[in-house]
N, C-alpha and C. Protein backbone atom coordinates (compact mmCIF):
# COMPACT_ATOMS: atom_id res chain seq x y z
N UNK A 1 10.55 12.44 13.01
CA UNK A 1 9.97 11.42 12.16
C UNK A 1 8.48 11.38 12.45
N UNK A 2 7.45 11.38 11.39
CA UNK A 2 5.97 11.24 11.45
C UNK A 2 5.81 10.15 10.52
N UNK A 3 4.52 9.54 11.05
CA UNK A 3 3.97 8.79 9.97
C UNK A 3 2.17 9.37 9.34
N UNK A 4 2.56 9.32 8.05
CA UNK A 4 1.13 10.09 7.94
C UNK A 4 0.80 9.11 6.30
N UNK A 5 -0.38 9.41 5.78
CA UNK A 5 -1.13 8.63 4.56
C UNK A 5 0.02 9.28 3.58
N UNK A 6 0.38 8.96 2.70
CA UNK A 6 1.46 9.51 1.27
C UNK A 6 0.54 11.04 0.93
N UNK A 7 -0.54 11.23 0.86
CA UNK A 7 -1.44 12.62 0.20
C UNK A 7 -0.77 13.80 1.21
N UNK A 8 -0.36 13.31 2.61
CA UNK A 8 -0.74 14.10 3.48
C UNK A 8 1.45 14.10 3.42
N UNK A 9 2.11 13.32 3.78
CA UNK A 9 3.43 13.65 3.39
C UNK A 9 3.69 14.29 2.50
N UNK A 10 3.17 14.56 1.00
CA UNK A 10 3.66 14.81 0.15
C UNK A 10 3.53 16.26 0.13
N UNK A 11 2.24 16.73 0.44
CA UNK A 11 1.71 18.21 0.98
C UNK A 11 2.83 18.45 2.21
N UNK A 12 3.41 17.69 3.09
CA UNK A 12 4.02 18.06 4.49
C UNK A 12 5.06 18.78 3.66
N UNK A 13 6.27 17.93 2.65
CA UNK A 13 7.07 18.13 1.75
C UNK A 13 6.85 19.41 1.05
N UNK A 14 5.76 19.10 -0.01
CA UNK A 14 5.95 20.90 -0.54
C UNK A 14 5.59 21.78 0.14
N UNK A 15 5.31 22.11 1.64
CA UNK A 15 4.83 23.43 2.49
C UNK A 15 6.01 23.59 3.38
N UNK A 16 7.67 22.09 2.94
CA UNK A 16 9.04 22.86 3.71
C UNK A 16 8.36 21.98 5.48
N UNK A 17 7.49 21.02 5.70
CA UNK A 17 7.86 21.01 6.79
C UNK A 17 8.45 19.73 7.55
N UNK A 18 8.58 19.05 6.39
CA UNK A 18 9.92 17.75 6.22
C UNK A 18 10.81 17.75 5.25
N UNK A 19 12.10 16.96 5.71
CA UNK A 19 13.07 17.05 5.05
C UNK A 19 12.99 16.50 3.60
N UNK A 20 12.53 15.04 3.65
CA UNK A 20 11.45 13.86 3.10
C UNK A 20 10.73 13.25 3.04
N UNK A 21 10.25 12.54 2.58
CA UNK A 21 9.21 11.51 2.64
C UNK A 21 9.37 10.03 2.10
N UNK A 22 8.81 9.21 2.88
CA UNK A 22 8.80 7.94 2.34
C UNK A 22 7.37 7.67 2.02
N UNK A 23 7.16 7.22 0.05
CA UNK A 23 5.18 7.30 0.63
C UNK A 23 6.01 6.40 -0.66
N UNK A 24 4.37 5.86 -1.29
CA UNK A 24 3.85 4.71 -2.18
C UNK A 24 3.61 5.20 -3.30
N UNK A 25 3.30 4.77 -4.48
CA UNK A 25 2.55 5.35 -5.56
C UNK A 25 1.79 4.79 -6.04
N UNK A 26 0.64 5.42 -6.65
CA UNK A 26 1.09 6.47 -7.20
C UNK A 26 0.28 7.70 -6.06
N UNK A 27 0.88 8.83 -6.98
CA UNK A 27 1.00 10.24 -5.52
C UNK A 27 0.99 10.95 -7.08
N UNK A 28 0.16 12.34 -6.51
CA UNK A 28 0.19 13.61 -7.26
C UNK A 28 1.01 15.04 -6.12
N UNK A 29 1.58 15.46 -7.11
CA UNK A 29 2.79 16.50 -6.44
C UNK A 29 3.14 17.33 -7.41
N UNK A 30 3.68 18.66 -6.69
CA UNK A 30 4.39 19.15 -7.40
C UNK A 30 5.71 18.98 -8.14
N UNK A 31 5.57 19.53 -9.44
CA UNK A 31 6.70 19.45 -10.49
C UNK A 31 8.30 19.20 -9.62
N UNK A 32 7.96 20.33 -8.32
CA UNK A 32 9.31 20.75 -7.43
C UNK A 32 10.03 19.45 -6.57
N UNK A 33 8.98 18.20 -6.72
CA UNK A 33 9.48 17.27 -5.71
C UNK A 33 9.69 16.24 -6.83
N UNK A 34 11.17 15.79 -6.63
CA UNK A 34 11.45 14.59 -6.68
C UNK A 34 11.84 13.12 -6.18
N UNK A 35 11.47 12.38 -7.12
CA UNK A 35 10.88 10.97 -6.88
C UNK A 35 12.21 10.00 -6.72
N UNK A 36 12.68 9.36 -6.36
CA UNK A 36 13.23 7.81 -6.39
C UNK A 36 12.36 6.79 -5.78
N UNK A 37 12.83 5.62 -6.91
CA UNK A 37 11.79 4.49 -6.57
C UNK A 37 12.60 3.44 -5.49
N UNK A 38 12.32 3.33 -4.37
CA UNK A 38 13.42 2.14 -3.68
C UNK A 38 12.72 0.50 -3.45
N UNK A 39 11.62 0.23 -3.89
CA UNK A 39 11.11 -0.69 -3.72
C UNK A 39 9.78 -1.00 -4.90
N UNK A 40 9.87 -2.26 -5.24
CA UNK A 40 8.71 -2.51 -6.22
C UNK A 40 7.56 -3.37 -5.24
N UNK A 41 6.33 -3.12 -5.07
CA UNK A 41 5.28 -3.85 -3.94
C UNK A 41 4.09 -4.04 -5.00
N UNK A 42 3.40 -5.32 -4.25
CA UNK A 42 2.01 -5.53 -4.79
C UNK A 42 1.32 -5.57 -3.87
N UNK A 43 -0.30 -5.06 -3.96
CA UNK A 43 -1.18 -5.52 -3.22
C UNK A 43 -1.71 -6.95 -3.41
N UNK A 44 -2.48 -7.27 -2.25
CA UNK A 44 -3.28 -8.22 -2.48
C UNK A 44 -4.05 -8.81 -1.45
N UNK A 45 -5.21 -9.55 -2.01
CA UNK A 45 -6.52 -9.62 -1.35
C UNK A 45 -6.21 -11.18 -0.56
N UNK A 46 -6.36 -10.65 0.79
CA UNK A 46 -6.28 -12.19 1.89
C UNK A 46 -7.65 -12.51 2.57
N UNK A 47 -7.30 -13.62 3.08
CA UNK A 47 -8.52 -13.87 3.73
C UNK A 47 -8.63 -15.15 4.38
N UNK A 48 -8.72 -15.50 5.39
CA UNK A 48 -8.94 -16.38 6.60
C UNK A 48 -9.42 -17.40 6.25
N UNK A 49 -9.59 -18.47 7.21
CA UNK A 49 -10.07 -20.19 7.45
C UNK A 49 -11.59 -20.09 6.72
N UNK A 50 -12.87 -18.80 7.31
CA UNK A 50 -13.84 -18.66 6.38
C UNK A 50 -13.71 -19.14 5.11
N UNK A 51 -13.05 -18.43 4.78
CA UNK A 51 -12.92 -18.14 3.00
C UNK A 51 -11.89 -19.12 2.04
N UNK A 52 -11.88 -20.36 3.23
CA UNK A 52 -11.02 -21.12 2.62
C UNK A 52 -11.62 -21.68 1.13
N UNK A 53 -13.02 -21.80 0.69
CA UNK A 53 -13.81 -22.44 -0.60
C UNK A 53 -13.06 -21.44 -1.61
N UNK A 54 -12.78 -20.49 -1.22
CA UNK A 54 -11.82 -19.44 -2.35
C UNK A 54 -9.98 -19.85 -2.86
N UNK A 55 -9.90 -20.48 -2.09
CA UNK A 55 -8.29 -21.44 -1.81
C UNK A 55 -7.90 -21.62 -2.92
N UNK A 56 -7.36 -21.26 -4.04
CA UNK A 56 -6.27 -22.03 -5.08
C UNK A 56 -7.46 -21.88 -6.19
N UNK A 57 -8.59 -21.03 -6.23
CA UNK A 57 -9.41 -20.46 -7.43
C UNK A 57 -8.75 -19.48 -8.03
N UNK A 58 -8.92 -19.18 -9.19
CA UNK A 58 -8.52 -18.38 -9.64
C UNK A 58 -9.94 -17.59 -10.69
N UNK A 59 -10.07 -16.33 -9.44
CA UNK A 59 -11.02 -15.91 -9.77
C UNK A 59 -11.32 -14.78 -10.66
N UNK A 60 -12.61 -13.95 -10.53
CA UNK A 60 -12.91 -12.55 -11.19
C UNK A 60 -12.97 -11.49 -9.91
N UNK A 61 -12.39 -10.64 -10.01
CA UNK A 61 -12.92 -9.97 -9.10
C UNK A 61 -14.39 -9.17 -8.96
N UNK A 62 -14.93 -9.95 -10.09
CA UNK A 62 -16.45 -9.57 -9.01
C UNK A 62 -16.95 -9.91 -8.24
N UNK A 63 -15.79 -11.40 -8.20
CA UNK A 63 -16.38 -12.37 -6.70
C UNK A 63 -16.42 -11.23 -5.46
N UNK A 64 -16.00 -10.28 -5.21
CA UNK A 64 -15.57 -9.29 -4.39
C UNK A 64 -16.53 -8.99 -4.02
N UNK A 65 -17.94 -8.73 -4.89
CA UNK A 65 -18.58 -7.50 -4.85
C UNK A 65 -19.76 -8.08 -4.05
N UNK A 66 -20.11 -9.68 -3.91
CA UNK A 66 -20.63 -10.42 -2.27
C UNK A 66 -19.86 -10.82 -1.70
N UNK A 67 -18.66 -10.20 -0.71
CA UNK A 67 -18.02 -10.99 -0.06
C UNK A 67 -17.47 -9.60 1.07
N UNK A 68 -17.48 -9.28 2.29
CA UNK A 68 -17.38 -8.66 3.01
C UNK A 68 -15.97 -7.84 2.60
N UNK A 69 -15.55 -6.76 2.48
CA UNK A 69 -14.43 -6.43 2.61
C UNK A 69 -13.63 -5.22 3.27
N UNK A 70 -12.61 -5.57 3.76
CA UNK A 70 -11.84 -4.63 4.53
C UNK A 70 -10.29 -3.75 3.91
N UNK A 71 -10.83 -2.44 3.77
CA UNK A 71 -9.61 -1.83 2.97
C UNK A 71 -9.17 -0.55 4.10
N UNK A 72 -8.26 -0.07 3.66
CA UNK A 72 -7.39 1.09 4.09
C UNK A 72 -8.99 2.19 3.78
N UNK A 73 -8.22 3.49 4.50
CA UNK A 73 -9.41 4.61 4.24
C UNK A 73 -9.27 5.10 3.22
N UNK A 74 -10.10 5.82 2.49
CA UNK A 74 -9.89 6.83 1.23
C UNK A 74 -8.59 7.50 0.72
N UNK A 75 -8.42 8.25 2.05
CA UNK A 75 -7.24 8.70 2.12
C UNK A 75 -5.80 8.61 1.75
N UNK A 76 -5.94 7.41 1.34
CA UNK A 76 -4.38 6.45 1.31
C UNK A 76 -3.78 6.26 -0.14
N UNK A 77 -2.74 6.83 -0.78
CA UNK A 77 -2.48 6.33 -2.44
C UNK A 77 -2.64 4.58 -2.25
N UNK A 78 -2.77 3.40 -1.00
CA UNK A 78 -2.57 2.15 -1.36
C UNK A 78 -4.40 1.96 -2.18
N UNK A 79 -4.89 2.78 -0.99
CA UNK A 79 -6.75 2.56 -1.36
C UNK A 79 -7.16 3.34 -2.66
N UNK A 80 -6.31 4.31 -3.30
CA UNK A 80 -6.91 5.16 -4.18
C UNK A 80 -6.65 4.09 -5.68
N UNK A 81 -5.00 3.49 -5.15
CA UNK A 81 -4.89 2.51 -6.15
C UNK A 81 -5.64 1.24 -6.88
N UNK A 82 -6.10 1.23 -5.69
CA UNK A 82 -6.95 -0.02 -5.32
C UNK A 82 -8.43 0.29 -6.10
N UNK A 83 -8.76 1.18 -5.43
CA UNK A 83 -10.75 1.61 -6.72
C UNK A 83 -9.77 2.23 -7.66
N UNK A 84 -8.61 3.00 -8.23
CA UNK A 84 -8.77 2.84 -9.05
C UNK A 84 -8.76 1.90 -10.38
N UNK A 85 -7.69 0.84 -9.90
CA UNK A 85 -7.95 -0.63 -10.61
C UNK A 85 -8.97 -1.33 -10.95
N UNK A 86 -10.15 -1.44 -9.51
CA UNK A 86 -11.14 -1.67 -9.63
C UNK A 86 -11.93 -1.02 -10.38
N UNK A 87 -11.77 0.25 -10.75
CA UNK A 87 -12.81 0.90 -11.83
C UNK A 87 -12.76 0.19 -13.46
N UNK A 88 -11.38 0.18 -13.41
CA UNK A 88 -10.84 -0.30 -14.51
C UNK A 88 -10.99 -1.52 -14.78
N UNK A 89 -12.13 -2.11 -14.08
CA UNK A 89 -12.27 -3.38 -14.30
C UNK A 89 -14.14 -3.59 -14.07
N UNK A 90 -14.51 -2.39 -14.11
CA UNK A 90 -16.06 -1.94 -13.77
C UNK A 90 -16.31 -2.11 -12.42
N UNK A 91 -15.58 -2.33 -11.48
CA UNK A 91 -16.71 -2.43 -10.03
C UNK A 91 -16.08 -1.32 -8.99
N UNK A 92 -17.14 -1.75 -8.65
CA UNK A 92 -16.99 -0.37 -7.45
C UNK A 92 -17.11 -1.53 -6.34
N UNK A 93 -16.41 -1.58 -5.26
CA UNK A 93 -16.65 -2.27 -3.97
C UNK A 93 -16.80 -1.22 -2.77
N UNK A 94 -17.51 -1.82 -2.02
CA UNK A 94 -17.85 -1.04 -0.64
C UNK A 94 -17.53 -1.90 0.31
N UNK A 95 -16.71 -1.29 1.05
CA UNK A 95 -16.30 -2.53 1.80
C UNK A 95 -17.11 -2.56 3.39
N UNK A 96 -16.94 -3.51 4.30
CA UNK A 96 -17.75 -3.00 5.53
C UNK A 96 -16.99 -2.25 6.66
N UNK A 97 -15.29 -2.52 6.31
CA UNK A 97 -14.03 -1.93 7.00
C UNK A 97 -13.58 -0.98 6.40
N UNK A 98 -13.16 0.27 7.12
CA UNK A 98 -12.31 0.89 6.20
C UNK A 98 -11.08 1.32 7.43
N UNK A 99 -10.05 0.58 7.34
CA UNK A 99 -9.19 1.33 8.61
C UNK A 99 -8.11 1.93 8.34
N UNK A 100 -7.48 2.68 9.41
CA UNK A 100 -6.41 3.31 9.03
C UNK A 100 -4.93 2.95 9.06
N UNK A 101 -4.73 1.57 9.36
CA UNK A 101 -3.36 0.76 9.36
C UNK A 101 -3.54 -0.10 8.37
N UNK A 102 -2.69 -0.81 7.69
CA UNK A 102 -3.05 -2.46 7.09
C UNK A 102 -2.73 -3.28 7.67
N UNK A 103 -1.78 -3.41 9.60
CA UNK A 103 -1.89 -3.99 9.79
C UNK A 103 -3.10 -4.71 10.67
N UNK A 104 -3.83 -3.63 11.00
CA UNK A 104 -5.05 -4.10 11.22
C UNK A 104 -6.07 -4.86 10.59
N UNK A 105 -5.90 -4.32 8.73
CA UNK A 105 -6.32 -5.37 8.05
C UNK A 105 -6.19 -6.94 8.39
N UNK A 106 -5.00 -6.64 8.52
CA UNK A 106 -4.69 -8.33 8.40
C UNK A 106 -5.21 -8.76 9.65
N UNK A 107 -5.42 -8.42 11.08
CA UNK A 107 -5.34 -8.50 11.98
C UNK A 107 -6.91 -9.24 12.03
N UNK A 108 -7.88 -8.40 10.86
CA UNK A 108 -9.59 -8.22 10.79
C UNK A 108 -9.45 -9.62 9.86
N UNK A 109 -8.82 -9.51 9.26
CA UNK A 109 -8.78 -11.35 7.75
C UNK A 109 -8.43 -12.21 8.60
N UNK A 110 -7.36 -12.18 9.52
CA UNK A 110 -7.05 -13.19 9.97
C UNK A 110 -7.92 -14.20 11.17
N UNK A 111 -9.13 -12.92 11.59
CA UNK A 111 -10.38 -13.35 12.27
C UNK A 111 -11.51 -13.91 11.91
N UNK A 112 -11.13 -13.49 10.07
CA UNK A 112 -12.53 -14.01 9.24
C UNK A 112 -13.82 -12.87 9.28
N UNK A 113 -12.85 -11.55 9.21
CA UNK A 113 -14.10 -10.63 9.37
C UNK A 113 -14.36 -10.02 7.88
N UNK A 114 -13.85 -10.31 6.58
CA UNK A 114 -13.65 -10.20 5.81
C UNK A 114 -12.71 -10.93 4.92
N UNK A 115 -12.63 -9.96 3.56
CA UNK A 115 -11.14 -9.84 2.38
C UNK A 115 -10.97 -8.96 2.65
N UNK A 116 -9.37 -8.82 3.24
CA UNK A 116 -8.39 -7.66 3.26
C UNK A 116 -7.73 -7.44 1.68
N UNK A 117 -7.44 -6.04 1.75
CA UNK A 117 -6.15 -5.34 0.57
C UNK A 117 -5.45 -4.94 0.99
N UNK A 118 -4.10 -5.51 1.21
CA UNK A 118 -3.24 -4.98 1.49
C UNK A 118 -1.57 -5.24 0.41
N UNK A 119 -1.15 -4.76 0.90
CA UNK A 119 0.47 -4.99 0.56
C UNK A 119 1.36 -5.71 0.79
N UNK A 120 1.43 -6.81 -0.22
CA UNK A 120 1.97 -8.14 0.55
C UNK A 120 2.90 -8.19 2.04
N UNK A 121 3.84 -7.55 1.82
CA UNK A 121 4.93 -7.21 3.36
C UNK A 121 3.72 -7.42 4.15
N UNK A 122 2.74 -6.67 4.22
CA UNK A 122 2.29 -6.41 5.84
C UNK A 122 1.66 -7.69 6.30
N UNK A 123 0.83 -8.57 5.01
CA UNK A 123 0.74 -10.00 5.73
C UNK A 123 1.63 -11.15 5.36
N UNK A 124 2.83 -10.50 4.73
CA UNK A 124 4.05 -11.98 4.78
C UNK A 124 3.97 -12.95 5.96
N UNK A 125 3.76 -12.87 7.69
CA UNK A 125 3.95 -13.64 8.28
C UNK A 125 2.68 -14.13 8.45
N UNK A 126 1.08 -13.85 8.36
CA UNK A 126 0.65 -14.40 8.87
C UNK A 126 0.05 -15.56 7.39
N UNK A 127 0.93 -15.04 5.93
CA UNK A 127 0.27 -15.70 4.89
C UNK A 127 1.50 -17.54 5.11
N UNK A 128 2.32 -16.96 5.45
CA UNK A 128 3.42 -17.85 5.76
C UNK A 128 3.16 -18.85 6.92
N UNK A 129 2.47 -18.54 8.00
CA UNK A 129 2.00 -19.16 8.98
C UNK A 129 0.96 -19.87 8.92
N UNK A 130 0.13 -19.58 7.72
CA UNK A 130 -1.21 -19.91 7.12
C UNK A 130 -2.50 -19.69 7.60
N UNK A 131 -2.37 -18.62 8.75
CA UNK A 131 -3.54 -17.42 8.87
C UNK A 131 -4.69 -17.11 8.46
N UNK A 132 -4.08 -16.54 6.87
CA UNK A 132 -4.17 -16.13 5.96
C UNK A 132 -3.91 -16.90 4.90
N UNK A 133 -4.69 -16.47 3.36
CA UNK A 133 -3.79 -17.52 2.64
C UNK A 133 -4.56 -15.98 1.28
N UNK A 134 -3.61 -15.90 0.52
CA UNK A 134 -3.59 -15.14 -0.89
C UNK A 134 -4.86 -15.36 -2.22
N UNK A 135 -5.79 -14.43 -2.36
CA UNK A 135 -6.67 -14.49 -3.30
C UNK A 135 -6.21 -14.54 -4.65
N UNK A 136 -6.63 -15.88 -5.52
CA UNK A 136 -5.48 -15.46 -6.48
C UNK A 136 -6.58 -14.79 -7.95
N UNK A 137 -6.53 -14.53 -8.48
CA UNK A 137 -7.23 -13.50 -9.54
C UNK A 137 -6.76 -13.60 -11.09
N UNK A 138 -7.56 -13.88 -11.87
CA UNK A 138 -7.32 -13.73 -13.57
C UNK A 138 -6.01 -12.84 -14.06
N UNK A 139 -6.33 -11.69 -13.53
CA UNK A 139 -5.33 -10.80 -13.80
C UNK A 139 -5.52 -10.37 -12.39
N UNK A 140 -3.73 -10.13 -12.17
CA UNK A 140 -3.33 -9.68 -10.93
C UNK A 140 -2.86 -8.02 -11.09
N UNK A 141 -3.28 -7.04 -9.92
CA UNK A 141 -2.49 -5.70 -10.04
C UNK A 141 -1.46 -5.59 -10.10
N UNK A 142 -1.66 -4.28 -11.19
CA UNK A 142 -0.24 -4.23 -11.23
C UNK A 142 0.84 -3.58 -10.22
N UNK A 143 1.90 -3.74 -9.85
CA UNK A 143 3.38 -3.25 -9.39
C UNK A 143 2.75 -1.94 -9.15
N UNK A 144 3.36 -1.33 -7.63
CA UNK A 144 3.83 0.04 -7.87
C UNK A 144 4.96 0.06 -6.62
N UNK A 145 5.05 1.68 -6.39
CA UNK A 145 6.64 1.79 -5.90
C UNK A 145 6.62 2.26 -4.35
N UNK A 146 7.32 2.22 -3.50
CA UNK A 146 7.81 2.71 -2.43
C UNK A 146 8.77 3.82 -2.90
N UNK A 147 8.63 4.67 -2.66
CA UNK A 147 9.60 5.99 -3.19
C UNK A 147 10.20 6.65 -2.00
N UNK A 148 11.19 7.23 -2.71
CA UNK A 148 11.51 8.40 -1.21
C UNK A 148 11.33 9.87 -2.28
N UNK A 149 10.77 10.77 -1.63
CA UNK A 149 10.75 11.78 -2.35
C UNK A 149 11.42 13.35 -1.29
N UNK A 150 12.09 13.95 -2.59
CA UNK A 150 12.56 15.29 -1.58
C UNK A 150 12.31 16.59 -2.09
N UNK A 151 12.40 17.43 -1.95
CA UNK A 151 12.08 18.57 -2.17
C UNK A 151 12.64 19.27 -3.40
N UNK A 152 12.89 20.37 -3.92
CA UNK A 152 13.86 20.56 -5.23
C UNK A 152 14.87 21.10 -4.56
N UNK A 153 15.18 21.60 -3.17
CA UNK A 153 15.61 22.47 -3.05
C UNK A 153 16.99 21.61 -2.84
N UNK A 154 16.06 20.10 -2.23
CA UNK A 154 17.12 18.91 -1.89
C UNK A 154 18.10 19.63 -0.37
N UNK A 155 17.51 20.79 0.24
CA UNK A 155 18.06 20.90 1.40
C UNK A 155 17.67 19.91 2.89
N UNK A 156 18.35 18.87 3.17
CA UNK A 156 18.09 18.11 4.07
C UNK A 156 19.10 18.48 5.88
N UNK A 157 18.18 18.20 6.63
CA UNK A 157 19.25 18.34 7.89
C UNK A 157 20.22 17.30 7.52
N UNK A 158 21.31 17.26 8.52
CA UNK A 158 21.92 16.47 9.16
C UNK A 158 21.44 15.49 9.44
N UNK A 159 20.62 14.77 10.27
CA UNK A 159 20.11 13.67 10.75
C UNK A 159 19.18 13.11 9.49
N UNK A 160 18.30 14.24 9.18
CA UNK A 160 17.43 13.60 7.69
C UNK A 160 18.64 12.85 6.92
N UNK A 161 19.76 13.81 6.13
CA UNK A 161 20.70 12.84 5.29
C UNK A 161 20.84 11.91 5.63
N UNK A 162 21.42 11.57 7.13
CA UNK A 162 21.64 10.26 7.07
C UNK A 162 20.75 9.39 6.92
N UNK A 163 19.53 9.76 7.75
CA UNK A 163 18.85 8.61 7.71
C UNK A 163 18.12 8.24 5.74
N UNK A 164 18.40 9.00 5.15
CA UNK A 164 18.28 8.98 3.69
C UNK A 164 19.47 8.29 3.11
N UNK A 165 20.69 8.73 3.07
CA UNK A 165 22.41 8.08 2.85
C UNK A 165 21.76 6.28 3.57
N UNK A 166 20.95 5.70 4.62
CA UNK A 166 21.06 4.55 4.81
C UNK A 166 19.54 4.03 3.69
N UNK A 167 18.58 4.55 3.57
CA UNK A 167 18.03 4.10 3.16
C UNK A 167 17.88 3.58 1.64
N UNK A 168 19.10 4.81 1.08
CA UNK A 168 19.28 4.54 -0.49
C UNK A 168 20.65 3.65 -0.49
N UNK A 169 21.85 3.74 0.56
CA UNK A 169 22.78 2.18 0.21
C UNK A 169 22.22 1.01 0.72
N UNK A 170 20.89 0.94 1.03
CA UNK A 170 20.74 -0.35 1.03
C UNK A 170 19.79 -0.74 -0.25
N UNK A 171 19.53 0.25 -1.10
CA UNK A 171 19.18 -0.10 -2.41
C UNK A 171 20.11 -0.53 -3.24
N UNK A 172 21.90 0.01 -3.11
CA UNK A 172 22.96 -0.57 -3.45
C UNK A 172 23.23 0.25 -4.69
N UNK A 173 22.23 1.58 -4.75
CA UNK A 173 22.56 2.11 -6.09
C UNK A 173 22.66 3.73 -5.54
N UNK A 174 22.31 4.09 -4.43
CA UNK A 174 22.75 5.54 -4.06
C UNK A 174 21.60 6.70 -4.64
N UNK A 175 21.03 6.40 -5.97
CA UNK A 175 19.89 7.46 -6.69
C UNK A 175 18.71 7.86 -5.78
């Protein structure tokens, strides 16, 4: 088992040197790998006791574009998603963080060293604890997926199946 950015699994996958992959989307791949979706996720922008004057606004995100921010690295389909939404909405942000976990994000918002982007899961407890508290936005991003993806050849070890056989019955649909 490795953990690596989705760009870099998906390449592990078509060069045969995992069984599968678990990555995010969206992802570019070959025709040869297929997709199941096992989870629907949103991002979204948090941010600490600082940034409480932002609390229950419902803003533009150009508020973004003076306000410190902390994202995943380039590297990542969560960050590629992320400018690319933002393009689609004219801005370009630069953030002053760029790290390679999200839970570090949250770790950096929850200090007030910024606005984090992340994926709701990773700050469920500290948005719940009130840490953190959720940027809310005109229009919110849209949905994307947690996938498992496999190869065409669909040849998996032993140990890969299973641990695949548990991850798709607990979707309750087996695909």
């Amino acid at each position: 088992m490795t953990n690596a950015p989705t760009p870099e699994t998906i390449k592990s996958l078509e060069e045969g040197k995992i069984d599968f992959g678990v990555v995010t989307t969206p992802f570019v791949c070959k025709s040869t790998v297929r997709q199941s979706r096992v989870k629907e996720i949103h991002n979204v922008f948090i941010g600490g006791s600082s940034f409480e004057h932002l609390k229950g606004k419902v803003l533009q995100y150009e508020a973004l574009c003076g306000l410190p921010c902390i994202f995943l690295e380039k590297n990542t389909s969560t960050r590629t998603f992320m400018d690319d939404f933002m393009a689609e909405q004219g801005i370009e942000l630069k953030p002053e963080f760029e790290l390679a976990i999200s839970d570090m994000i949250v770790q950096f918002a929850k200090r007030n060293m910024g606005i984090g982007c992340v994926m709701e899961g990773f700050a469920e407890d500290a948005i719940r604890s009130g840490e953190v508290f959720v940027l809310k936005f005109h229009r919110e991003m849209p949905g994307r997926y947690i996938s498992v993806v496999t190869g065409e050849s669909n040849l998996i070890s032993v140990p890969g199946r299973k641990l695949l056989d548990m991850i798709t019955e607990e979707r309750g649909n087996g695909d």
